[in-house]
C-alpha atoms as a PDB file:
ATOM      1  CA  UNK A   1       0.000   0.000   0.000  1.00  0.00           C
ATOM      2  CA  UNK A   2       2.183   3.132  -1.356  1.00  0.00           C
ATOM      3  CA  UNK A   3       0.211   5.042  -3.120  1.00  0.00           C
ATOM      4  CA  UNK A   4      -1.919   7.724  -2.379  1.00  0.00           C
ATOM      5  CA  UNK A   5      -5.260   5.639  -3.590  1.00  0.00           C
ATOM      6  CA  UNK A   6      -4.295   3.366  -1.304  1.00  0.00           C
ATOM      7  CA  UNK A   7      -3.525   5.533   1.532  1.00  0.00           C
ATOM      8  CA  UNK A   8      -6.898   7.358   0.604  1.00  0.00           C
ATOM      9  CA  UNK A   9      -9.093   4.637   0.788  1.00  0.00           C
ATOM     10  CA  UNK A  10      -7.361   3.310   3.741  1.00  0.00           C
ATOM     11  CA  UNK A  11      -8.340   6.359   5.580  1.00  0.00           C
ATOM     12  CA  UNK A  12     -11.675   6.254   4.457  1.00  0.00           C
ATOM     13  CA  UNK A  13     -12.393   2.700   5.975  1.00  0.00           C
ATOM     14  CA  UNK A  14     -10.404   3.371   9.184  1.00  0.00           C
ATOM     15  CA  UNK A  15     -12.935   6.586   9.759  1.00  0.00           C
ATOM     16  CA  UNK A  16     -16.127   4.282   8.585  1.00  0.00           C
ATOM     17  CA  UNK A  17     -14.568   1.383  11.604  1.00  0.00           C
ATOM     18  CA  UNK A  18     -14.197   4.385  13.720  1.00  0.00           C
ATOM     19  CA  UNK A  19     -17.447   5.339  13.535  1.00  0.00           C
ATOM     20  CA  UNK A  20     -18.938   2.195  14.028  1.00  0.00           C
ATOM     21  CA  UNK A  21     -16.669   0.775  16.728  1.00  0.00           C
ATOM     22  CA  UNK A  22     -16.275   3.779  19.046  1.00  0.00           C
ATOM     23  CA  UNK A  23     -18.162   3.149  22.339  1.00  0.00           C
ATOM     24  CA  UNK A  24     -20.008   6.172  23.994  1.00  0.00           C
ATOM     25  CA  UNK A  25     -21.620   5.729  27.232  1.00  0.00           C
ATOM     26  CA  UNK A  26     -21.399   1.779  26.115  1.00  0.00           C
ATOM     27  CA  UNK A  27     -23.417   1.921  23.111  1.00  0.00           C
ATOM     28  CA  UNK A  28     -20.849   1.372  19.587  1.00  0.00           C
ATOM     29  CA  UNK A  29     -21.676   3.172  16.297  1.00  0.00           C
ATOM     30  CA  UNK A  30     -23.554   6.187  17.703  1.00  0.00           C
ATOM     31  CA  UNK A  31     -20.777   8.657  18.264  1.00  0.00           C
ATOM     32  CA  UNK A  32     -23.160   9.831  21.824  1.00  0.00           C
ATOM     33  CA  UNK A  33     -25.041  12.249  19.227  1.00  0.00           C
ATOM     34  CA  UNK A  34     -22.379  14.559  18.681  1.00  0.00           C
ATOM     35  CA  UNK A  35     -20.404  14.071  21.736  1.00  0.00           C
ATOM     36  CA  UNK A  36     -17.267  12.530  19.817  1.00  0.00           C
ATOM     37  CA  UNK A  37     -16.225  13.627  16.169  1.00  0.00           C
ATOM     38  CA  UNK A  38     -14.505  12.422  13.974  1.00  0.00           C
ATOM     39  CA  UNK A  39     -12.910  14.334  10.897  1.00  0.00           C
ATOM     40  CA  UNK A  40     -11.476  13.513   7.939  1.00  0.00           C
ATOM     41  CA  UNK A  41      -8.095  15.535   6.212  1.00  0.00           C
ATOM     42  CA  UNK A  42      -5.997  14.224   3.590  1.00  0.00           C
ATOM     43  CA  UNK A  43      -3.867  11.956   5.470  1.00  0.00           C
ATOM     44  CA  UNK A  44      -4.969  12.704   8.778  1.00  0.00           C
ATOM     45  CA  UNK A  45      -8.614  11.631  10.846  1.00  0.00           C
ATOM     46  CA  UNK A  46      -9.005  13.576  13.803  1.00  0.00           C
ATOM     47  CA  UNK A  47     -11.236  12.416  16.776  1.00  0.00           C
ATOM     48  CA  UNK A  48     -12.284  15.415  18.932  1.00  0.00           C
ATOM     49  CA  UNK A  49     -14.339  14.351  22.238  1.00  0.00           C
ATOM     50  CA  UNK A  50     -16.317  16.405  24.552  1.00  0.00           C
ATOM     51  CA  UNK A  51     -16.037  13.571  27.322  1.00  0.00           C
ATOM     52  CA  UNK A  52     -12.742  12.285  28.677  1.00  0.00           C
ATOM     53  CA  UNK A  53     -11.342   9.781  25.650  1.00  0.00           C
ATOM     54  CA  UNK A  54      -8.491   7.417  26.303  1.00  0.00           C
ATOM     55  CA  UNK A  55      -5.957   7.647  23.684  1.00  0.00           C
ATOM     56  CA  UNK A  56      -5.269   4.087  24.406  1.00  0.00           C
ATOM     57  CA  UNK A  57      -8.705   3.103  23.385  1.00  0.00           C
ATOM     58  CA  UNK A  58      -7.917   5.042  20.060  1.00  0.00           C
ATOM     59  CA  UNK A  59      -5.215   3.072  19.545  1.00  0.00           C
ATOM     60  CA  UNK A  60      -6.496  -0.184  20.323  1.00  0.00           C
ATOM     61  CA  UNK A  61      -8.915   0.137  18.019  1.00  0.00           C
ATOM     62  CA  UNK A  62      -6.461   1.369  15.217  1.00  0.00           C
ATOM     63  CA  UNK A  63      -4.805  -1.673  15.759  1.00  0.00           C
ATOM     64  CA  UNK A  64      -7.719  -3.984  15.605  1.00  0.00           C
ATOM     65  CA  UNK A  65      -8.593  -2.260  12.036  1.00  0.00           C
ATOM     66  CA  UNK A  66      -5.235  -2.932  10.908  1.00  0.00           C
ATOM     67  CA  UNK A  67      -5.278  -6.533  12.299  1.00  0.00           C
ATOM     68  CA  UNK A  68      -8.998  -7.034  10.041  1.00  0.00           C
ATOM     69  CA  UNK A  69      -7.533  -5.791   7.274  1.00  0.00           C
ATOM     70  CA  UNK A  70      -4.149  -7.881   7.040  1.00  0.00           C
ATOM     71  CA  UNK A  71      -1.767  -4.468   7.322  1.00  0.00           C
ATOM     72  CA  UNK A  72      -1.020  -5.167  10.570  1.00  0.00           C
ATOM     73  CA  UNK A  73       2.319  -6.597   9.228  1.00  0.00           C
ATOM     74  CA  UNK A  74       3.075  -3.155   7.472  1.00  0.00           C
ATOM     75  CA  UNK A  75       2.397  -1.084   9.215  1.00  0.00           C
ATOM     76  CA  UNK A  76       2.503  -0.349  13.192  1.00  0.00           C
ATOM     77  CA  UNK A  77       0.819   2.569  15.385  1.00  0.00           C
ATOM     78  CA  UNK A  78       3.377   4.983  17.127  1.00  0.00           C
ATOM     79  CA  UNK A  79       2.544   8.298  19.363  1.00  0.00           C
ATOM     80  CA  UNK A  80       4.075  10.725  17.971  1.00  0.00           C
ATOM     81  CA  UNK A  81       2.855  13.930  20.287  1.00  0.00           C
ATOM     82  CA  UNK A  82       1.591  13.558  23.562  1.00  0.00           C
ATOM     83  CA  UNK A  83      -1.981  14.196  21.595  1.00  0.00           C
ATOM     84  CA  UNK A  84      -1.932  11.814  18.618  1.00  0.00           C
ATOM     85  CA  UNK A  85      -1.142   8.517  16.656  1.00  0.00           C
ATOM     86  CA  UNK A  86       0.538   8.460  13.627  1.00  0.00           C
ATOM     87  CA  UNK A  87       0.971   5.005  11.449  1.00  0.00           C
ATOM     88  CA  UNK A  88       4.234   3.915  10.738  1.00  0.00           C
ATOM     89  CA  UNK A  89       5.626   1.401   7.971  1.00  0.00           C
ATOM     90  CA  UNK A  90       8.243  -1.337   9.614  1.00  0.00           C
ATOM     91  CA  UNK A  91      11.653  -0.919   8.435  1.00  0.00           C
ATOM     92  CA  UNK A  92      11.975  -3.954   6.643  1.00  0.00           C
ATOM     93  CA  UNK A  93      15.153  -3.199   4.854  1.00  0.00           C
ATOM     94  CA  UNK A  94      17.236  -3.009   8.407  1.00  0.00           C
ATOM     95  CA  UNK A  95      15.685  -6.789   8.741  1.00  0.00           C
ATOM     96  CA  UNK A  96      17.487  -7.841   5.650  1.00  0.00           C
ATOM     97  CA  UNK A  97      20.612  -6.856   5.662  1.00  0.00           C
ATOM     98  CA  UNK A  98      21.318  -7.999   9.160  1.00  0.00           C
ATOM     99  CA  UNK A  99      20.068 -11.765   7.941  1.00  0.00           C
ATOM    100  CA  UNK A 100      22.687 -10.681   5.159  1.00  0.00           C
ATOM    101  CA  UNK A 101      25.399 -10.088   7.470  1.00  0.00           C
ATOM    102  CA  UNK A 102      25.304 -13.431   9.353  1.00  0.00           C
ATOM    103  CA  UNK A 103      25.549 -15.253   6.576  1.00  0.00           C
END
């Protein structure tokens, strides 16, 4: 996944899981009527919350999209403010030439 369709459309369904697997008051897919957002940029979703939100929950549930959709290998979810998530490709290349270099 390298292009920008891909990226696109990747953000598109991670929003659509958002939506439907974000728990308010213990009821998924309803947002609490305007009590969470979420918003879609180019390459970013934000999720704005009117009621204390645990990050952690944010990125459990990143994780469990990536896991559905078999990118879970690819790519991996790393804070990168105190505030946010950003999604990170593994560094694959570093793998292979230390397998190189014990040969």
């Amino acid at each position: 996944p390298d292009s920008c369709n891909d990226t696109c459309t990747c953000l598109l369904l991670l929003e659509q899981f958002l939506q439907e697997r974000i728990k308010v008051n213990g009821k998924a897919g309803n947002l609490g009527g305007g009590v969470v957002s979420i918003e879609r940029s180019k390459s970013k979703i934000a999720v704005n919350s009117e009621v204390p939100f645990s990050k952690r929950y944010l990125k459990y549930l990143t994780k469990k999209y990536l896991k559905k959709n078999n990118l879970r290998d690819w790519l991996r979810v790393v804070a990168n403010t105190k505030e946010s998530y950003e999604l990170r490709y593994f560094q694959i290349n570093q793998d292979e030439e230390e397998e190189e270099d014990e040969d």
